[in-house]
C-alpha atoms as a PDB file:
ATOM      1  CA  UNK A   1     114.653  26.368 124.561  1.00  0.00           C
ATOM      2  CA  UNK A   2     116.615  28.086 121.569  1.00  0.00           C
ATOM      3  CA  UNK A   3     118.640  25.573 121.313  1.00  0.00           C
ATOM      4  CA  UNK A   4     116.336  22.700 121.136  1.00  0.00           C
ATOM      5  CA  UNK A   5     114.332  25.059 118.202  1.00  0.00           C
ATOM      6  CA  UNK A   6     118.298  25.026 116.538  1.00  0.00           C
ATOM      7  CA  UNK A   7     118.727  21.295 116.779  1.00  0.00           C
ATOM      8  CA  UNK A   8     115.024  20.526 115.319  1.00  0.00           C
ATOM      9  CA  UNK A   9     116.057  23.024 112.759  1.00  0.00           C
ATOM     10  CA  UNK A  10     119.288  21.504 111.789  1.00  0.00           C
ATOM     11  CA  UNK A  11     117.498  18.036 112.302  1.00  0.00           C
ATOM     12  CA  UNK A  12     114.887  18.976 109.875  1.00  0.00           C
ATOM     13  CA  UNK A  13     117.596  20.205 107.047  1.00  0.00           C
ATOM     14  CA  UNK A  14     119.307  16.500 107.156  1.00  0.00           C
ATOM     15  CA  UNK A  15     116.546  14.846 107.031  1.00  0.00           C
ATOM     16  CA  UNK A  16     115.629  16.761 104.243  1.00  0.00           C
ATOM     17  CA  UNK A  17     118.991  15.897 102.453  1.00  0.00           C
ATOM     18  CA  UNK A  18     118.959  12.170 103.277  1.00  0.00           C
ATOM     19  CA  UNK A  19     115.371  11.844 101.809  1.00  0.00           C
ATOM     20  CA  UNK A  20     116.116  13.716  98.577  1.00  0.00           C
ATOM     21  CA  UNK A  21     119.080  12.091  98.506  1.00  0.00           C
ATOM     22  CA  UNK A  22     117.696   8.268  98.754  1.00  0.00           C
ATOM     23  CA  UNK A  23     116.013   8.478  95.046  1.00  0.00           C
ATOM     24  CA  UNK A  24     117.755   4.733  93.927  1.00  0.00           C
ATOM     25  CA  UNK A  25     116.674   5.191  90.116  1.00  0.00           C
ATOM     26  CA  UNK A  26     119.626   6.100  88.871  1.00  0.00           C
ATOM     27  CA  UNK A  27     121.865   3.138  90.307  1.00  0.00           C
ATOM     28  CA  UNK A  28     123.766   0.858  87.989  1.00  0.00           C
ATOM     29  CA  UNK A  29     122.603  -2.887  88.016  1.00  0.00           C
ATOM     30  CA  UNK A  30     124.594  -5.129  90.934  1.00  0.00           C
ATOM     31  CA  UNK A  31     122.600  -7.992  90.468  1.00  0.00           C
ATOM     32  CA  UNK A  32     125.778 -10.236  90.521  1.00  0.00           C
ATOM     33  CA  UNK A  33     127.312  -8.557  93.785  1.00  0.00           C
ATOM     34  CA  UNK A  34     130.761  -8.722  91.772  1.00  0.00           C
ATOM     35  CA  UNK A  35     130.900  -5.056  91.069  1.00  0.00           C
ATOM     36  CA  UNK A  36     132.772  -2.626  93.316  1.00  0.00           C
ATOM     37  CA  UNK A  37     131.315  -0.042  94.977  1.00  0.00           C
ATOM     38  CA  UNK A  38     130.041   3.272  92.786  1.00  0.00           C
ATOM     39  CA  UNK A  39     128.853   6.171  95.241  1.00  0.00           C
ATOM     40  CA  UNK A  40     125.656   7.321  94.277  1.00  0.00           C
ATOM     41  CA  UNK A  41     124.907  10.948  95.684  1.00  0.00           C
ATOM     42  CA  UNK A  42     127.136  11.188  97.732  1.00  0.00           C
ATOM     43  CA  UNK A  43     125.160   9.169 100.749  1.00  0.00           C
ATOM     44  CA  UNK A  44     125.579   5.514  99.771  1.00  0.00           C
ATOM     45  CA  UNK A  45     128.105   3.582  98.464  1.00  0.00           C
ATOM     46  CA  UNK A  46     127.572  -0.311  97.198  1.00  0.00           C
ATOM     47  CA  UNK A  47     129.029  -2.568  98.842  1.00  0.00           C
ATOM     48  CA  UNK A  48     132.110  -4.991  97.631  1.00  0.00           C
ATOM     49  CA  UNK A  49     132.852  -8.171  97.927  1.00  0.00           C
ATOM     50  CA  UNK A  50     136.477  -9.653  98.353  1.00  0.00           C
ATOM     51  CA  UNK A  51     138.303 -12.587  99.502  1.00  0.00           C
ATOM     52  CA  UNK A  52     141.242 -12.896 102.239  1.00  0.00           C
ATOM     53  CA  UNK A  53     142.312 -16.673 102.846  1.00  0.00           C
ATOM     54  CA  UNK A  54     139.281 -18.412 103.818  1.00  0.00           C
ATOM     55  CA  UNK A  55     136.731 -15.688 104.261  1.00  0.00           C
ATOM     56  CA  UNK A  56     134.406 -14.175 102.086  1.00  0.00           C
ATOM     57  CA  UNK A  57     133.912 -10.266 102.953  1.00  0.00           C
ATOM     58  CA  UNK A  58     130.962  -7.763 101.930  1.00  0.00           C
ATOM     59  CA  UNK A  59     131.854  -4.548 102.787  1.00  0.00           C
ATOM     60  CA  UNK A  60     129.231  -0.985 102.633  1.00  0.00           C
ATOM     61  CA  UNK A  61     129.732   2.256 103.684  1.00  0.00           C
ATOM     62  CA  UNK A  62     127.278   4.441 104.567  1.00  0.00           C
ATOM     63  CA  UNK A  63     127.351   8.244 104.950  1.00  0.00           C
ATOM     64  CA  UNK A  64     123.876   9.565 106.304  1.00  0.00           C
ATOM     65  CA  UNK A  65     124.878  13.211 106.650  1.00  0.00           C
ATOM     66  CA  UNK A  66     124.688  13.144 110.725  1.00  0.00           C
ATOM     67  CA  UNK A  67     126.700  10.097 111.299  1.00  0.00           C
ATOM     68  CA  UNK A  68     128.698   7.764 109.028  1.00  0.00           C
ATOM     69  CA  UNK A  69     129.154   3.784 109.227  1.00  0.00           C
ATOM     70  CA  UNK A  70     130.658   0.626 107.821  1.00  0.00           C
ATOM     71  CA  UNK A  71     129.270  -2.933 107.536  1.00  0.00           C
ATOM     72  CA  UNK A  72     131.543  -5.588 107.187  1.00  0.00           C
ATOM     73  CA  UNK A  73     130.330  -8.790 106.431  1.00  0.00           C
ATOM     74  CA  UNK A  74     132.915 -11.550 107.487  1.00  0.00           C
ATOM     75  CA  UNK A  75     132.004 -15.241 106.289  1.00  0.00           C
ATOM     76  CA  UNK A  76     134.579 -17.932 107.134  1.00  0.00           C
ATOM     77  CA  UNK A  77     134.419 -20.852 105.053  1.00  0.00           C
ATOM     78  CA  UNK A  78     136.090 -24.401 105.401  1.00  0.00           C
ATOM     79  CA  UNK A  79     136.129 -25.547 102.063  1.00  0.00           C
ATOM     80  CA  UNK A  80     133.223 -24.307 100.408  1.00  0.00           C
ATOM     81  CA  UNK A  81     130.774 -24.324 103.048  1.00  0.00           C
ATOM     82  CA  UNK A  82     130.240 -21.147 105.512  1.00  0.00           C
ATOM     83  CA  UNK A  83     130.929 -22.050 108.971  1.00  0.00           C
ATOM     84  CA  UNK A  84     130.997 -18.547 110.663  1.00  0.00           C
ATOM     85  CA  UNK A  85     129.357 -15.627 109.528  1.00  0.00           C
ATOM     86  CA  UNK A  86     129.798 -11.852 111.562  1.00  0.00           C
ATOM     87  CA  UNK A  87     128.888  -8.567 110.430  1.00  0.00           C
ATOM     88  CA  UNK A  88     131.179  -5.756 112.283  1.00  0.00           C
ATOM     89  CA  UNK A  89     129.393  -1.928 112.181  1.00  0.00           C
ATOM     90  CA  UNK A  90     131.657   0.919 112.109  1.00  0.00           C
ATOM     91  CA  UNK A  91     130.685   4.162 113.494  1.00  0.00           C
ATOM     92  CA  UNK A  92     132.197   7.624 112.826  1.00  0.00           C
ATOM     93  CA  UNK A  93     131.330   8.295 116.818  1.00  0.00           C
ATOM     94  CA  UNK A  94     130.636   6.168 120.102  1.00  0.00           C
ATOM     95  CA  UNK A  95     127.890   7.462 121.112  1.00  0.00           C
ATOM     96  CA  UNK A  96     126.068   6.172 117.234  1.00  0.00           C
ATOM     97  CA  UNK A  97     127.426   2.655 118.300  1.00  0.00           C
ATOM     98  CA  UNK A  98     126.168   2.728 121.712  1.00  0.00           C
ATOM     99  CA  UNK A  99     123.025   4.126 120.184  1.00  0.00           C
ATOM    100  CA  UNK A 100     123.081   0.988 117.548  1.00  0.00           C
ATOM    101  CA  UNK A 101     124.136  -1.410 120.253  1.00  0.00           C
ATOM    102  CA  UNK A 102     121.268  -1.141 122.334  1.00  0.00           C
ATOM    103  CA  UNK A 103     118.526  -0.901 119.511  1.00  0.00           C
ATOM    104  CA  UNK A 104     119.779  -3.930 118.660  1.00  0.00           C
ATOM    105  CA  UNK A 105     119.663  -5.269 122.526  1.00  0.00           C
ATOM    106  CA  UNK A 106     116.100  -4.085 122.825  1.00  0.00           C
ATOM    107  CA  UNK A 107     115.326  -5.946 119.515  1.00  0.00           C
ATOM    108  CA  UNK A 108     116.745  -9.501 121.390  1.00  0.00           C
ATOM    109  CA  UNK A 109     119.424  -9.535 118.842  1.00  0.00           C
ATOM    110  CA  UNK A 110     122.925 -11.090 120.041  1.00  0.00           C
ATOM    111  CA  UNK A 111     126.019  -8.282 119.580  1.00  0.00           C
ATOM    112  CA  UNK A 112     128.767  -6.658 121.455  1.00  0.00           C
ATOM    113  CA  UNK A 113     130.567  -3.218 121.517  1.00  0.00           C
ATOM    114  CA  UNK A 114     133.664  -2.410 121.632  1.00  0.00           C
ATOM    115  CA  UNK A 115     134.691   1.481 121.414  1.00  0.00           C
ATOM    116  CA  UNK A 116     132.610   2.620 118.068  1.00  0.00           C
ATOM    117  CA  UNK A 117     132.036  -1.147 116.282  1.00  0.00           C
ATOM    118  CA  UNK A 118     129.337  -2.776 117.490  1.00  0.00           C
ATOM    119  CA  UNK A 119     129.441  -6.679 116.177  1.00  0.00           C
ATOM    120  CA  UNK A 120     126.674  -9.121 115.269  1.00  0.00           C
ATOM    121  CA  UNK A 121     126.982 -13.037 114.932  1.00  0.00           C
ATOM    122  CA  UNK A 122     125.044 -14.062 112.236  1.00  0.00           C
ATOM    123  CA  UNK A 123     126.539 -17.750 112.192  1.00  0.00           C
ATOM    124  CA  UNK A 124     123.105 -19.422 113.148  1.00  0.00           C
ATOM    125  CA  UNK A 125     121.540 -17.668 109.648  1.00  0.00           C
ATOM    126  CA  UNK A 126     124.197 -18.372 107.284  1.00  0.00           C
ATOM    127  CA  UNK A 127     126.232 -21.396 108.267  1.00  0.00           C
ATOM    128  CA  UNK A 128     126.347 -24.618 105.704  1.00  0.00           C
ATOM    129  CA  UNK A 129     125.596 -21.606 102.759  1.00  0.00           C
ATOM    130  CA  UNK A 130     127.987 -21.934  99.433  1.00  0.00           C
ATOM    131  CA  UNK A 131     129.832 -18.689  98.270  1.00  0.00           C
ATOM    132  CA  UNK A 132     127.690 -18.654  95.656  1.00  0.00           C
ATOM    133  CA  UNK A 133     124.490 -19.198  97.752  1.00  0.00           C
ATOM    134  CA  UNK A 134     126.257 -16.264 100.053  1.00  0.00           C
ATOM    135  CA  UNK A 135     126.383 -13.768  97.485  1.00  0.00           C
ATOM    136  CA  UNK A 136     122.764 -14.114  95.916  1.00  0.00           C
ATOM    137  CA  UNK A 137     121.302 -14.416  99.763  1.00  0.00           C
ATOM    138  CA  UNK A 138     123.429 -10.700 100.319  1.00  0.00           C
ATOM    139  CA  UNK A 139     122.810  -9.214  97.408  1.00  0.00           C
ATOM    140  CA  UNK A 140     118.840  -9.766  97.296  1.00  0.00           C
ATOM    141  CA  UNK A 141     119.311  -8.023 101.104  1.00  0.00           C
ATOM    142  CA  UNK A 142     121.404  -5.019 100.408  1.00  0.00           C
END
């Protein structure tokens, strides 16, 4: 029992933190999606866009005090069309991917896990979008 009143303590304290923390005023404009990533107390961090080969990448970290994770968009393009589209989640632990993985199961989504990423194929949402088209859809999102 004391340690269940310790963990809602502790619990209580980060939540605390992440909800102070989440105040977005302060943010510098990203309409374009161009700009790399500023972190912004210390919880958030934008997310940047780059290019290897063919694919077009978004990438965001997130550090929410009790766990930390990375998103990483992956768009494959043939020419200038999107024919592939994944988004692979990082987690600092297993047990926050297995906890991701089967929210997302229980929600009917479509992913897999493998260790502490947990990937999602977004293909059916984003395939036959421009780069261009890409960016403005992800940006408006995140």
């Amino acid at each position: 029992m004391k340690t269940l009143k310790i963990l809602s303590v502790l619990f209580t304290i980060a939540m605390a933190l992440v909800f102070v923390s989440c105040d977005k005023t302060d943010e510098p404009d990203n309409n374009n999606g161009d700009t790399p990533g500023e972190v912004i107390g210390g919880d958030y961090e934008y997310g940047v866009w780059y290019e290897e080969g063919n694919k077009l990448i978004y990438l965001i970290e997130y550090d929410l005090i009790i766990y930390k994770y990375t998103s990483k968009l992956i768009f494959t393009f043939d020419g200038d069309v999107c024919i592939k589209a994944i988004c692979e989640n990082e987690f600092s632990d297993a047990t926050m991917a297995d906890i991701f993985y089967q929210e997302l199961l229980a929600a009917g989504e479509s992913a897999t896990k493998s260790g502490k990423t947990v990937t999602i194929d977004y293909t059916e949402q984003y395939a036959g979008m421009s780069k261009s088209d890409l960016k403005a859809a992800i940006s408006m999102y995140y």
